[in-house]
C-alpha atoms as a PDB file:
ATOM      1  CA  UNK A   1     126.961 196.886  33.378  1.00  0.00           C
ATOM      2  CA  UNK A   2     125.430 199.101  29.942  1.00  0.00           C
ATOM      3  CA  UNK A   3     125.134 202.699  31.404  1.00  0.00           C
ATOM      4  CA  UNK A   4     122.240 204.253  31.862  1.00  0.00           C
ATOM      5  CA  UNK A   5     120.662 206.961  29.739  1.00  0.00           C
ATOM      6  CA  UNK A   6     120.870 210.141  30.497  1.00  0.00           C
ATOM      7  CA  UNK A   7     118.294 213.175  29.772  1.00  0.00           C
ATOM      8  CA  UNK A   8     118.067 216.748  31.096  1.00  0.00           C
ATOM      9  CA  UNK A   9     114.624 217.760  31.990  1.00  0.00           C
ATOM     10  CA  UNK A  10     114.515 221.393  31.604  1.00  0.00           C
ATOM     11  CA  UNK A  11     116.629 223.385  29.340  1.00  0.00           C
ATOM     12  CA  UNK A  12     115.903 227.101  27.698  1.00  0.00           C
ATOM     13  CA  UNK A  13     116.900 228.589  24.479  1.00  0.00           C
ATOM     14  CA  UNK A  14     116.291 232.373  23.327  1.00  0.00           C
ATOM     15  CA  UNK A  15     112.812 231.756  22.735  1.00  0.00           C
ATOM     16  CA  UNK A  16     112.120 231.932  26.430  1.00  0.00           C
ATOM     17  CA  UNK A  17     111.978 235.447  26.176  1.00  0.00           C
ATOM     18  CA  UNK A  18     112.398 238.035  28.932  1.00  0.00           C
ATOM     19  CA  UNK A  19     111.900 238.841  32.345  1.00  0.00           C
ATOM     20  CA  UNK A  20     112.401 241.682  34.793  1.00  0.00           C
ATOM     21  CA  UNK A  21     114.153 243.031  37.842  1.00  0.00           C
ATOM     22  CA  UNK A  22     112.685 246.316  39.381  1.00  0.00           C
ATOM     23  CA  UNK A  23     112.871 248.516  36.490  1.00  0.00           C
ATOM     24  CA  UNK A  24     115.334 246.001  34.259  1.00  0.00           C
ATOM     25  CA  UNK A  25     114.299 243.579  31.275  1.00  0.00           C
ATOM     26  CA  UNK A  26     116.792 241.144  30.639  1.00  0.00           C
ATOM     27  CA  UNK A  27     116.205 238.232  27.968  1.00  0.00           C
ATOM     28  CA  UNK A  28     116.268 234.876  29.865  1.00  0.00           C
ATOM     29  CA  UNK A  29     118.502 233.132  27.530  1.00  0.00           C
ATOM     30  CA  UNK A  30     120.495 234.047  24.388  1.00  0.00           C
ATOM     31  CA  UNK A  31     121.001 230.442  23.417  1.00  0.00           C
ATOM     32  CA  UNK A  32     119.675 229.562  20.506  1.00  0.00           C
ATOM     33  CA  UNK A  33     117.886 226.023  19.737  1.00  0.00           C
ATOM     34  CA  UNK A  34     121.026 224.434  17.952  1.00  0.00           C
ATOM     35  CA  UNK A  35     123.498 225.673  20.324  1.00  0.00           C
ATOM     36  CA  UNK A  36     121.819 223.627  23.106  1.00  0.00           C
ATOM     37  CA  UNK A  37     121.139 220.955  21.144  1.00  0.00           C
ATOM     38  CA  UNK A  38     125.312 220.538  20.281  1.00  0.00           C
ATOM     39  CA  UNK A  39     126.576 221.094  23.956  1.00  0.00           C
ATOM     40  CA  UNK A  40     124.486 218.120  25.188  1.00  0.00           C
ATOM     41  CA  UNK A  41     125.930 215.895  22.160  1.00  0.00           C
ATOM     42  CA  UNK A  42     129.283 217.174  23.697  1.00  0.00           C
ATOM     43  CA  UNK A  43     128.378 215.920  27.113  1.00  0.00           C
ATOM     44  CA  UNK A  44     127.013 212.978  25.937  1.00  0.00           C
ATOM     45  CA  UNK A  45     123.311 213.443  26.628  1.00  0.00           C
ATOM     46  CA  UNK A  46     120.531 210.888  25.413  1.00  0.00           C
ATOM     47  CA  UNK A  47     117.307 213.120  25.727  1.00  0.00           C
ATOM     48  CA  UNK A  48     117.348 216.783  25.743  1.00  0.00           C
ATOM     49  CA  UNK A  49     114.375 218.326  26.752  1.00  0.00           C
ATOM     50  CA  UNK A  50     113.636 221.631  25.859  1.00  0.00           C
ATOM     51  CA  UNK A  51     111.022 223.708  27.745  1.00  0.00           C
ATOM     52  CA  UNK A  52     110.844 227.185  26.928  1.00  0.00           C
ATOM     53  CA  UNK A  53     108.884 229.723  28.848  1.00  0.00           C
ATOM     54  CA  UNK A  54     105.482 229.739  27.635  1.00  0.00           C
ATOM     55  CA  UNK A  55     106.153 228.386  23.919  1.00  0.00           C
ATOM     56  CA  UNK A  56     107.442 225.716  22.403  1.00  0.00           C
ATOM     57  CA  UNK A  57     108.732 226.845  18.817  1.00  0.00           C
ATOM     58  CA  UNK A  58     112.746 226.427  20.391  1.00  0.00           C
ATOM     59  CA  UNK A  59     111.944 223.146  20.854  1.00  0.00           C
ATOM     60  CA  UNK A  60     110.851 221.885  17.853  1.00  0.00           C
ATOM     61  CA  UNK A  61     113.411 223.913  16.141  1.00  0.00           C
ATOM     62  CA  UNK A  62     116.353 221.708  18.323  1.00  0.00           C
ATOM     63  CA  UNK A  63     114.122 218.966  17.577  1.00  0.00           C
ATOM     64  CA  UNK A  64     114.183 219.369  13.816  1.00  0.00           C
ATOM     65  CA  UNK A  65     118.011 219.745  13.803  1.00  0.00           C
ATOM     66  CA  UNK A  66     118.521 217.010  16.174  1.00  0.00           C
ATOM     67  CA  UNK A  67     117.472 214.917  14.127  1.00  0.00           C
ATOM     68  CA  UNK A  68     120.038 214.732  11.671  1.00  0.00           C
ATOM     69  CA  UNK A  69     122.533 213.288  14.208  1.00  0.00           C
ATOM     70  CA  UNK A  70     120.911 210.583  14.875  1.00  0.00           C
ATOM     71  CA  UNK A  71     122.412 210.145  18.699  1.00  0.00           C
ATOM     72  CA  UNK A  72     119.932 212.064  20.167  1.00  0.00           C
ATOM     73  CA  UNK A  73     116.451 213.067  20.769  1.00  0.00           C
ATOM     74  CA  UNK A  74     114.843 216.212  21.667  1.00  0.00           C
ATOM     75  CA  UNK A  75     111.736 216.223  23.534  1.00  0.00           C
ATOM     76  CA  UNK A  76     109.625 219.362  22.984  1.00  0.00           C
ATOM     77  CA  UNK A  77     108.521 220.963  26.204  1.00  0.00           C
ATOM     78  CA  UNK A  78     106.442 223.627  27.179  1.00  0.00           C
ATOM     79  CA  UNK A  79     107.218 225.472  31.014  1.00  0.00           C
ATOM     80  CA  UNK A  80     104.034 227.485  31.668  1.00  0.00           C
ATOM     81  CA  UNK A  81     102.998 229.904  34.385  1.00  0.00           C
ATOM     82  CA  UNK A  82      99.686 228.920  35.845  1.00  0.00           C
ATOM     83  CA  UNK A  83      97.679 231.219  38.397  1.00  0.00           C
ATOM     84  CA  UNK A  84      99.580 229.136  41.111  1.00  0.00           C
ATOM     85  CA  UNK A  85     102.794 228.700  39.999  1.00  0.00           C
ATOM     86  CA  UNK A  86     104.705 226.684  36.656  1.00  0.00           C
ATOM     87  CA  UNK A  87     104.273 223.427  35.275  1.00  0.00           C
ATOM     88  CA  UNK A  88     106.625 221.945  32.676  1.00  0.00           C
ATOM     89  CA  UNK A  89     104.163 219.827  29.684  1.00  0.00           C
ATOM     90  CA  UNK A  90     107.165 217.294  27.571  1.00  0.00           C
ATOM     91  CA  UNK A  91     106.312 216.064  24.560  1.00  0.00           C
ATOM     92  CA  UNK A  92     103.632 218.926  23.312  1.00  0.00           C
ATOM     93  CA  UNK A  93     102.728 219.829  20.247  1.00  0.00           C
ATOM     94  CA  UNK A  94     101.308 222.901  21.122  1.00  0.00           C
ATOM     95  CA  UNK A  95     101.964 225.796  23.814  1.00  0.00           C
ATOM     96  CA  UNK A  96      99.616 226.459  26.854  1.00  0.00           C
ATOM     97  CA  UNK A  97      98.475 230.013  27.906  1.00  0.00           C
ATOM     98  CA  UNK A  98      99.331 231.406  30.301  1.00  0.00           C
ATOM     99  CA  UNK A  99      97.686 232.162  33.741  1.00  0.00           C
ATOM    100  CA  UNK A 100      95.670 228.969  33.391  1.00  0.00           C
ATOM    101  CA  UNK A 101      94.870 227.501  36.694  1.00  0.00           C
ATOM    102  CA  UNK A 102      97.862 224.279  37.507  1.00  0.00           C
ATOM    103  CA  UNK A 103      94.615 221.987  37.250  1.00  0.00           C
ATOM    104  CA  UNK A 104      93.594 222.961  33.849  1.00  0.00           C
ATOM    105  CA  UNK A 105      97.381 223.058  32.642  1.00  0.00           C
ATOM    106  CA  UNK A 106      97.631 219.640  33.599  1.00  0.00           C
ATOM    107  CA  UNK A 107      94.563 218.305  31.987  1.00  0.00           C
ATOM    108  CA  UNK A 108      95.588 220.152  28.630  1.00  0.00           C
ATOM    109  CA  UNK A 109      99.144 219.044  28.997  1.00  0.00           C
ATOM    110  CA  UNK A 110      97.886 215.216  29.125  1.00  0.00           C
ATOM    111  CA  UNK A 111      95.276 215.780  26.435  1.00  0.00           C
ATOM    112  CA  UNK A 112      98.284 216.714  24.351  1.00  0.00           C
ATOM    113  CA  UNK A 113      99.528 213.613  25.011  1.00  0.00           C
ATOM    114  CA  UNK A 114     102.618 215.330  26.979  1.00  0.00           C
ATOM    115  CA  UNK A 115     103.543 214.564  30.784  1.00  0.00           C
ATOM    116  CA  UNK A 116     103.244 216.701  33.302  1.00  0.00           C
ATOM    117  CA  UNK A 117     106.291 217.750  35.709  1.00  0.00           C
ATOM    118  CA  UNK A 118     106.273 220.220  38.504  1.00  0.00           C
ATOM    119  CA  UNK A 119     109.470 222.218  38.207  1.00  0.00           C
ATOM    120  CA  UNK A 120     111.790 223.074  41.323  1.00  0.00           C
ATOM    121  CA  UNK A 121     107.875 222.680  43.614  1.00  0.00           C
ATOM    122  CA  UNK A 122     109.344 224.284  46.839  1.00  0.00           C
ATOM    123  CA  UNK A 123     111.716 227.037  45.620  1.00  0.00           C
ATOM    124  CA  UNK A 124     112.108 230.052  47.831  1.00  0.00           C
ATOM    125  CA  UNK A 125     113.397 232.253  45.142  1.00  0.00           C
ATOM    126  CA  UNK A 126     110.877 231.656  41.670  1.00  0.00           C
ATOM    127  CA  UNK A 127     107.191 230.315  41.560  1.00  0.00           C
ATOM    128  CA  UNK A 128     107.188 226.698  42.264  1.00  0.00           C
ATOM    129  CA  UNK A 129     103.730 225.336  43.037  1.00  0.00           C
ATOM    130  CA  UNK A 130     104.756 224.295  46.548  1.00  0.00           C
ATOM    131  CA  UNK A 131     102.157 222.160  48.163  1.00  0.00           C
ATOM    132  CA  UNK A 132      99.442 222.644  45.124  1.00  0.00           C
ATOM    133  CA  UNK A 133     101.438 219.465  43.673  1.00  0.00           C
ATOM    134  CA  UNK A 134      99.602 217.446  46.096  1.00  0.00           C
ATOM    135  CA  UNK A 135      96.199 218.264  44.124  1.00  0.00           C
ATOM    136  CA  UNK A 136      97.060 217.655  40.677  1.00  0.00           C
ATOM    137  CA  UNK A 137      97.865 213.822  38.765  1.00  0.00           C
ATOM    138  CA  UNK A 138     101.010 214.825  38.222  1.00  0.00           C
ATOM    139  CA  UNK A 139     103.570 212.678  36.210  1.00  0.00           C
ATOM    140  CA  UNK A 140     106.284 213.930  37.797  1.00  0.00           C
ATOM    141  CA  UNK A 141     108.795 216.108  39.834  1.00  0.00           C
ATOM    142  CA  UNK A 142     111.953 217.764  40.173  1.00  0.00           C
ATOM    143  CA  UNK A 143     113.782 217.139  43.000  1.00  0.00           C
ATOM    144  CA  UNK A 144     117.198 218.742  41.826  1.00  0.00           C
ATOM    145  CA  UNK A 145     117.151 221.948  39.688  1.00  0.00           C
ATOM    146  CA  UNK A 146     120.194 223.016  38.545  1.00  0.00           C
ATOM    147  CA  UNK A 147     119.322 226.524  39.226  1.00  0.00           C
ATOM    148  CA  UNK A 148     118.739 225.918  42.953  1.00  0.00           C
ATOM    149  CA  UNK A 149     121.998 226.372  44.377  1.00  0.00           C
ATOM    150  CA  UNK A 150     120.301 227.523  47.890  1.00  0.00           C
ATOM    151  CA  UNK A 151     120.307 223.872  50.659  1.00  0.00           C
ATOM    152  CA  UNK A 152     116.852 224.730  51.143  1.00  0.00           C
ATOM    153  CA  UNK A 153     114.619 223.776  47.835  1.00  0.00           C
ATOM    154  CA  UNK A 154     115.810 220.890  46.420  1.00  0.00           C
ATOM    155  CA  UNK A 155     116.336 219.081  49.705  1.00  0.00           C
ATOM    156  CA  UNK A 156     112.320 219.763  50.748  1.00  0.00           C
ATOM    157  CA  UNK A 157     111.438 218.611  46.921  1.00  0.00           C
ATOM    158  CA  UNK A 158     113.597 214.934  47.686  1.00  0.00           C
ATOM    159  CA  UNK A 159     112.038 214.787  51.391  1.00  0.00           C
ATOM    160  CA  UNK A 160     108.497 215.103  49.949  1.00  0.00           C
ATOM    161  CA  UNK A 161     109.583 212.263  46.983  1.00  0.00           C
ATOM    162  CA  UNK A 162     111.229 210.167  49.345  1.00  0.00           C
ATOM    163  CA  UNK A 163     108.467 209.755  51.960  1.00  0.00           C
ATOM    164  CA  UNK A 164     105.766 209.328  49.129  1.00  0.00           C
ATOM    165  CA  UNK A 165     107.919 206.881  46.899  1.00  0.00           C
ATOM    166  CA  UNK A 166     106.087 206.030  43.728  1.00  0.00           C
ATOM    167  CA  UNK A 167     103.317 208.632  43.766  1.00  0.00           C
ATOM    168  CA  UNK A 168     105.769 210.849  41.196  1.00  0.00           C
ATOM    169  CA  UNK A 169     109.068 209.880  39.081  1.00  0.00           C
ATOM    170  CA  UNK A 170     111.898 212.297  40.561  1.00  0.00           C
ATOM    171  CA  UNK A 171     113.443 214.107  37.871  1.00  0.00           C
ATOM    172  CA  UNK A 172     116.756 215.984  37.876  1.00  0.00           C
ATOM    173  CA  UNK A 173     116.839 219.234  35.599  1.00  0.00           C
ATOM    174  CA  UNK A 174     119.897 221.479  35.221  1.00  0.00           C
ATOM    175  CA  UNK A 175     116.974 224.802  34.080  1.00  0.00           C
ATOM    176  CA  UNK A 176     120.356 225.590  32.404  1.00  0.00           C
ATOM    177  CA  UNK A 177     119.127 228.808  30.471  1.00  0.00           C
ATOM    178  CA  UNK A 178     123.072 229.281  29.863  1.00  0.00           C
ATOM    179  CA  UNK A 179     125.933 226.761  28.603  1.00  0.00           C
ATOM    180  CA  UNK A 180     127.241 227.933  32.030  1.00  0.00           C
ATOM    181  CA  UNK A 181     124.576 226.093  33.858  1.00  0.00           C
ATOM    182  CA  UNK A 182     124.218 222.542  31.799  1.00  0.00           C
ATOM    183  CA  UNK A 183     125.930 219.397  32.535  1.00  0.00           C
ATOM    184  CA  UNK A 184     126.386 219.557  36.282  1.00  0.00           C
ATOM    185  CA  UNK A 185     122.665 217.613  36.570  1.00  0.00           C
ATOM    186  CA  UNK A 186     120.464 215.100  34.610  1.00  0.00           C
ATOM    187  CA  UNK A 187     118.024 212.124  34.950  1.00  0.00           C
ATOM    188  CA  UNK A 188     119.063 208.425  34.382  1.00  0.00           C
ATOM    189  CA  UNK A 189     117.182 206.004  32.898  1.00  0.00           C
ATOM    190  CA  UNK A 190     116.756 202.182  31.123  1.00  0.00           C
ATOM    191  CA  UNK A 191     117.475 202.468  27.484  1.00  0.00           C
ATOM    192  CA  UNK A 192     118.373 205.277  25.423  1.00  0.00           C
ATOM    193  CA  UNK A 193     115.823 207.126  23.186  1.00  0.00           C
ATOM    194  CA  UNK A 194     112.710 209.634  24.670  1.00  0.00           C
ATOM    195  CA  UNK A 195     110.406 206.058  24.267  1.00  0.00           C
ATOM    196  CA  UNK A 196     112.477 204.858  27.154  1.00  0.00           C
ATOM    197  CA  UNK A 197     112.704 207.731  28.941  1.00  0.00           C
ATOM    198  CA  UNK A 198     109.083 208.600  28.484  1.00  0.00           C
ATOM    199  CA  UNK A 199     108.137 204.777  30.257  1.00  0.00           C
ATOM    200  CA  UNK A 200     110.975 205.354  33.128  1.00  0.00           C
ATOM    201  CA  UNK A 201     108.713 208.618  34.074  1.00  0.00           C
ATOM    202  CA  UNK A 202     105.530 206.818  33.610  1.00  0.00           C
ATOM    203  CA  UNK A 203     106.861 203.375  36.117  1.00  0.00           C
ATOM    204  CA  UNK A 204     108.002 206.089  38.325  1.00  0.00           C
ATOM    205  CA  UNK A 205     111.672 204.009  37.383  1.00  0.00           C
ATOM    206  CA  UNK A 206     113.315 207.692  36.861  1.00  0.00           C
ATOM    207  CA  UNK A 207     117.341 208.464  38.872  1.00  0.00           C
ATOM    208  CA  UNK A 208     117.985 212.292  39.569  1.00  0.00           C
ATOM    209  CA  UNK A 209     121.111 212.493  39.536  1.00  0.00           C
ATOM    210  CA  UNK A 210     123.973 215.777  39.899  1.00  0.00           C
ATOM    211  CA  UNK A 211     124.326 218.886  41.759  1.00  0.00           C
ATOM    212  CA  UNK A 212     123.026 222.406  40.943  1.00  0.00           C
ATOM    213  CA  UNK A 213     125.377 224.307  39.034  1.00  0.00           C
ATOM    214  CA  UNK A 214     127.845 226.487  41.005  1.00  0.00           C
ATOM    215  CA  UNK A 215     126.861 229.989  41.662  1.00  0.00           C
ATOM    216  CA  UNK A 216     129.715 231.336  39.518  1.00  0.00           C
ATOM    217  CA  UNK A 217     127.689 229.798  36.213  1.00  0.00           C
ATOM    218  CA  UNK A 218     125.101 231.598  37.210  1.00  0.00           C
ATOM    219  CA  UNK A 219     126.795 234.974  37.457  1.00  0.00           C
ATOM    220  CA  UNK A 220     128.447 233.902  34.277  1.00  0.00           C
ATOM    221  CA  UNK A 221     124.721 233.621  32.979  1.00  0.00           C
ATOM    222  CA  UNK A 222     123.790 236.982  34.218  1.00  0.00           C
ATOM    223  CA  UNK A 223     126.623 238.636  32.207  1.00  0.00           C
ATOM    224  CA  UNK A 224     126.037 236.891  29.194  1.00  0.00           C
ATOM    225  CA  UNK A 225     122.340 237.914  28.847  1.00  0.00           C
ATOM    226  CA  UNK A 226     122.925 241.490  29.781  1.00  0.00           C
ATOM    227  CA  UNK A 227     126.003 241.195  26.978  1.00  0.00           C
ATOM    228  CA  UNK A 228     123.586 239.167  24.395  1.00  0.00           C
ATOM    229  CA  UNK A 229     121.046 241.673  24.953  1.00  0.00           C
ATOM    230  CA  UNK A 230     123.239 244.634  24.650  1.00  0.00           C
ATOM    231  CA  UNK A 231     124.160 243.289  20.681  1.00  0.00           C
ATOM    232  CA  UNK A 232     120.391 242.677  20.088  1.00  0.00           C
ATOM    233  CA  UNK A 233     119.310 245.793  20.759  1.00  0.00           C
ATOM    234  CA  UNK A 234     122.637 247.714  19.013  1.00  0.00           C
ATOM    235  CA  UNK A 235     121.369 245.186  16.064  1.00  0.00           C
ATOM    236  CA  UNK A 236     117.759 246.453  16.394  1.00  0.00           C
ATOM    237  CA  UNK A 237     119.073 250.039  16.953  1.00  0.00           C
ATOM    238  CA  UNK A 238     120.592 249.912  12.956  1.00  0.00           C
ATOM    239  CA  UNK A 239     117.700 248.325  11.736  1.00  0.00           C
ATOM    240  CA  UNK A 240     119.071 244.920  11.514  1.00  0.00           C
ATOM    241  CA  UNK A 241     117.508 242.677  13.706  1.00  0.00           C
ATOM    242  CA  UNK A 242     114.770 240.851  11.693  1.00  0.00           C
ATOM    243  CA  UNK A 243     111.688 239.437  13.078  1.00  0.00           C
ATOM    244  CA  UNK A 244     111.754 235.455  14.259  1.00  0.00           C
ATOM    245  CA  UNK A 245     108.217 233.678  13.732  1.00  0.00           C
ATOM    246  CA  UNK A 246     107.236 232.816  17.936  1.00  0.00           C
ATOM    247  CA  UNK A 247     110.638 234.701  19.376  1.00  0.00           C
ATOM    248  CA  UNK A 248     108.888 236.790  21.722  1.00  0.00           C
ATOM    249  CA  UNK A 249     112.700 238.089  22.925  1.00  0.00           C
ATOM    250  CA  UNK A 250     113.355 239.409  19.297  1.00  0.00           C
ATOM    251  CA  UNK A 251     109.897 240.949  19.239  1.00  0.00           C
ATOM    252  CA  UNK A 252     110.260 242.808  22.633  1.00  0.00           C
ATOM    253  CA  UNK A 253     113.576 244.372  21.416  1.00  0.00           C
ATOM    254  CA  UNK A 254     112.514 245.356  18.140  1.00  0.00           C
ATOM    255  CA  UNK A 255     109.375 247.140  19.679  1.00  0.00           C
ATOM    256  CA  UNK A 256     110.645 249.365  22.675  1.00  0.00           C
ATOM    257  CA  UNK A 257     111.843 252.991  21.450  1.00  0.00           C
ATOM    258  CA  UNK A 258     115.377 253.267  20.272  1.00  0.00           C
ATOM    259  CA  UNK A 259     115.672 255.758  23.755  1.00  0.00           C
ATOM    260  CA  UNK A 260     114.751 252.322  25.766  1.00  0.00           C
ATOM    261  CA  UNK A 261     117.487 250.743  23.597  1.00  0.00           C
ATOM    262  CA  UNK A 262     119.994 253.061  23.615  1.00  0.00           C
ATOM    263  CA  UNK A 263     119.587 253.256  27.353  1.00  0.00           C
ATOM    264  CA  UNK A 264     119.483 249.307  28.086  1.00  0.00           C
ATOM    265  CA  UNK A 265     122.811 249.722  25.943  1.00  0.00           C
ATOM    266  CA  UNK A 266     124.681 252.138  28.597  1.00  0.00           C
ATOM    267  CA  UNK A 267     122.706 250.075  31.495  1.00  0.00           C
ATOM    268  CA  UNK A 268     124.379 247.051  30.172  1.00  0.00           C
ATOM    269  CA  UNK A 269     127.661 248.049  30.586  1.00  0.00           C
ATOM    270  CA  UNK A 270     127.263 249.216  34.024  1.00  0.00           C
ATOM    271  CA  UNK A 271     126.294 245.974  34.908  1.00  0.00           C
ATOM    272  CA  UNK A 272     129.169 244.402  33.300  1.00  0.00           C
ATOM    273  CA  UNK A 273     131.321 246.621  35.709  1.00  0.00           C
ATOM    274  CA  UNK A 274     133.334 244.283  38.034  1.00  0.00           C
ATOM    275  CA  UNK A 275     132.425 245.718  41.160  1.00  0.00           C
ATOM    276  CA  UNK A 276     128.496 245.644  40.189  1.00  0.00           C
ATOM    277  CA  UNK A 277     128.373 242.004  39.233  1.00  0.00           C
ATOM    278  CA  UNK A 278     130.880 241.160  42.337  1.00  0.00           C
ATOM    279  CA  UNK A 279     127.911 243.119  44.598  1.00  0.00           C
ATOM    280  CA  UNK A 280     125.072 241.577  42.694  1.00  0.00           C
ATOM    281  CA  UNK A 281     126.567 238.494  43.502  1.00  0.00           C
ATOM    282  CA  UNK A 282     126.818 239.094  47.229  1.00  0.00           C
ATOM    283  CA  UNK A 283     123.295 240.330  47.209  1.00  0.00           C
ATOM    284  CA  UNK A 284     121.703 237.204  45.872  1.00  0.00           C
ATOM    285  CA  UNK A 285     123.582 234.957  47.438  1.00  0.00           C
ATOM    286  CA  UNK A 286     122.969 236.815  50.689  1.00  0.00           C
ATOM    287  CA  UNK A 287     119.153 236.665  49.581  1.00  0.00           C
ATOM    288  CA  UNK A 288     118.653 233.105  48.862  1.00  0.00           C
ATOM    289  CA  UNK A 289     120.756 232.094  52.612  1.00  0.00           C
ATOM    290  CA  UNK A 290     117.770 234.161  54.619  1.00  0.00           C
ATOM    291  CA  UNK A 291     115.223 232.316  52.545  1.00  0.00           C
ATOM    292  CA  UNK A 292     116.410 228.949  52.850  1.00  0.00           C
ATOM    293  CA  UNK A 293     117.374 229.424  56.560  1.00  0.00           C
ATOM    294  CA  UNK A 294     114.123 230.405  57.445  1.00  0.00           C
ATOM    295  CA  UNK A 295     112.883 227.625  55.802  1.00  0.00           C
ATOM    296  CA  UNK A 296     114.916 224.899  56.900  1.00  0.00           C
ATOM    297  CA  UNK A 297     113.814 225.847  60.443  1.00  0.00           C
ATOM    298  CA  UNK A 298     110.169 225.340  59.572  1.00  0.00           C
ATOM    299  CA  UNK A 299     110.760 222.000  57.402  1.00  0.00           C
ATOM    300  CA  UNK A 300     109.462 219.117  59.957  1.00  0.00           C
ATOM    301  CA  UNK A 301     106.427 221.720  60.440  1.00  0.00           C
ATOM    302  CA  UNK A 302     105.815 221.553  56.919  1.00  0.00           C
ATOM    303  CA  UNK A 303     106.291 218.235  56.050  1.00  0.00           C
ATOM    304  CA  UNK A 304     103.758 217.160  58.840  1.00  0.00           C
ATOM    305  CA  UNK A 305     101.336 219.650  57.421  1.00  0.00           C
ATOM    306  CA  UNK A 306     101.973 217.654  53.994  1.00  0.00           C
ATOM    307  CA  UNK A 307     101.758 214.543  55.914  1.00  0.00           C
ATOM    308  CA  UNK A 308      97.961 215.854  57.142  1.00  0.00           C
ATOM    309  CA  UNK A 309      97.040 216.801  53.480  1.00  0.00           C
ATOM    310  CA  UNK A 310      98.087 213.512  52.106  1.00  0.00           C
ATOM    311  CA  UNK A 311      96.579 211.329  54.761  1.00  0.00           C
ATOM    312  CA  UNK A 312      93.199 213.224  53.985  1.00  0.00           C
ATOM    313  CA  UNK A 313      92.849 212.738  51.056  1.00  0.00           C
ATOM    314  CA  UNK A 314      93.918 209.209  50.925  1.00  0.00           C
ATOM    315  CA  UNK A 315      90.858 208.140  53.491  1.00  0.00           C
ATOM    316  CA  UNK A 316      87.916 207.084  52.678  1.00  0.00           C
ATOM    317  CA  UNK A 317      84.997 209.382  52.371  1.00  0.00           C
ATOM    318  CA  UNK A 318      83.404 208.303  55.395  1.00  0.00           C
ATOM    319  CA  UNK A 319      86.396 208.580  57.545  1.00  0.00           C
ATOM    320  CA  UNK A 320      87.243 212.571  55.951  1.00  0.00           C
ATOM    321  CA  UNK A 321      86.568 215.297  58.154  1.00  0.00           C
ATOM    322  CA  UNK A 322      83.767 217.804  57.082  1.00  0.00           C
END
């Protein structure tokens, strides 16, 4: 039997810029476009899609060196916040703003010609458009992330693709903004290039496939960021840290006051303190079990309330209540 493709749905490079905790900025990846692009040759990937925060200049830079390989394809991608939540466009040509309502996301994303894919829809922990999906002509959704190592939001995402077979293709994304984090997930699919792939979403013929990645990869993620942002802003700190055309990371380092620097600097290596990272560990973990508990004990409530929404809007007009 030939094997199946294989193509992660949602990977980030260093062009996804930044993000922050309390009073912290941390980059959200250090990877750079290539780098991504050469650890899912190694693990034998078909389609790598890369969806940057809010921009989609890392992809087409893994796209363009992809391409000289010849075994396989990057599909540029595009993972915007809307007013409700993000929405991953593939195949764009151009990036979305942000803070557009999911609605008009969508429509711009198709008149791109891209596909539209609701990333990790029910997380408890980042912003997921949770029941919103069931408004929107979605291509898609993912019903494993990678990043969601909680038993909580992937599980809802599968029950809400299982009972509605057909109405999205369930994709499996490893959101691996680290090395750390890839490989442990990915989607299957007929064939082998991003044509394939592209009509398994469309005939909903799509196999998520994998587990999220282990919560050490994601500590191991943590540290590398804090340590990748640490040399950035040493580099930035001697004056050697050009400007990168659409790296919004880069931009944000090389703009803050050297004090901000010097002091993320010191920061960083307080983090990097065993004891710190052993406690931040604790206190996520700890974090995402109350979430996903609570949640688990309201799921058949919720997936009524879903049933309710979905019924409604499949009756006639006649039959809908006013």
């Amino acid at each position: 039997m030939e094997r199946m493709g294989r193509a992660d749905t949602h990977v980030h490079t260093d062009y996804s810029g930044f993000n922050s905790l309390g009073l912290m900025s941390f980059p959200e990846s250090v990877i750079e476009p290539e780098k991504q692009v050469d650890d899912a040759r190694r693990r034998g990937l078909d389609v790598l899609c890369i969806t940057d925060h809010n921009e989609v200049a890392g992809g087409i830079l893994a796209q363009k060196y992809a391409r000289r390989f010849g075994d396989i394809d990057v599909v540029v991608g595009d993972e915007v916040m809307t007013d409700q939540g993000e929405v991953i466009g593939l195949w764009m040509t151009e990036k979305l703003e942000k803070w557009l309502s999911p609605e008009e996301a969508v429509d711009l994303i198709h008149e791109q010609g891209g596909l539209a894919i609701a990333p990790h829809p029910f997380s408890v922990h980042v912003n997921g458009m949770q029941e919103k999906i069931l408004d929107l002509p979605l291509d898609g959704i993912e019903v494993i992330n990678g990043g969601h190592p909680d038993p909580y939001s992937n599980l809802m995402a599968q029950r809400v693709a299982e009972r509605y077979p057909g109405r999205w293709a369930a994709v499996s994304g490893s959101d691996a903004h680290s090395l750390y984090t890839a490989g442990y997930n990915w989607t299957e699919f007929k064939g082998r290039t991003e044509d394939d792939f592209r009509k398994a979403i469309l005939h909903r013929k799509t196999v998520p496939v994998g587990v999220p990645a282990p919560v050490l990869g994601q500590v191991q993620w943590s540290m590398e960021v804090v340590w990748g942002g640490q040399k950035l802003m040493y580099k930035s700190l001697r004056g050697k840290l050009p400007e990168v055309k659409d790296n919004s990371l880069v931009h944000k380092i090389n703009t803050v006051s050297d004090i901000k620097k010097a002091t993320g600097i010191v920061a960083g290596f307080a983090y990097q303190f065993p004891l710190t990272v052993m406690l931040a560990t604790l206190l996520s973990v700890s974090f995402l079990k109350t979430r996903a508990r609570k949640a688990l004990r309201e799921m058949d409530v919720r997936m009524a309330g879903i049933d309710s929404i979905i019924a409604d809007r499949e009756a006639p007009s006649d039959e809908r209540p006013e």
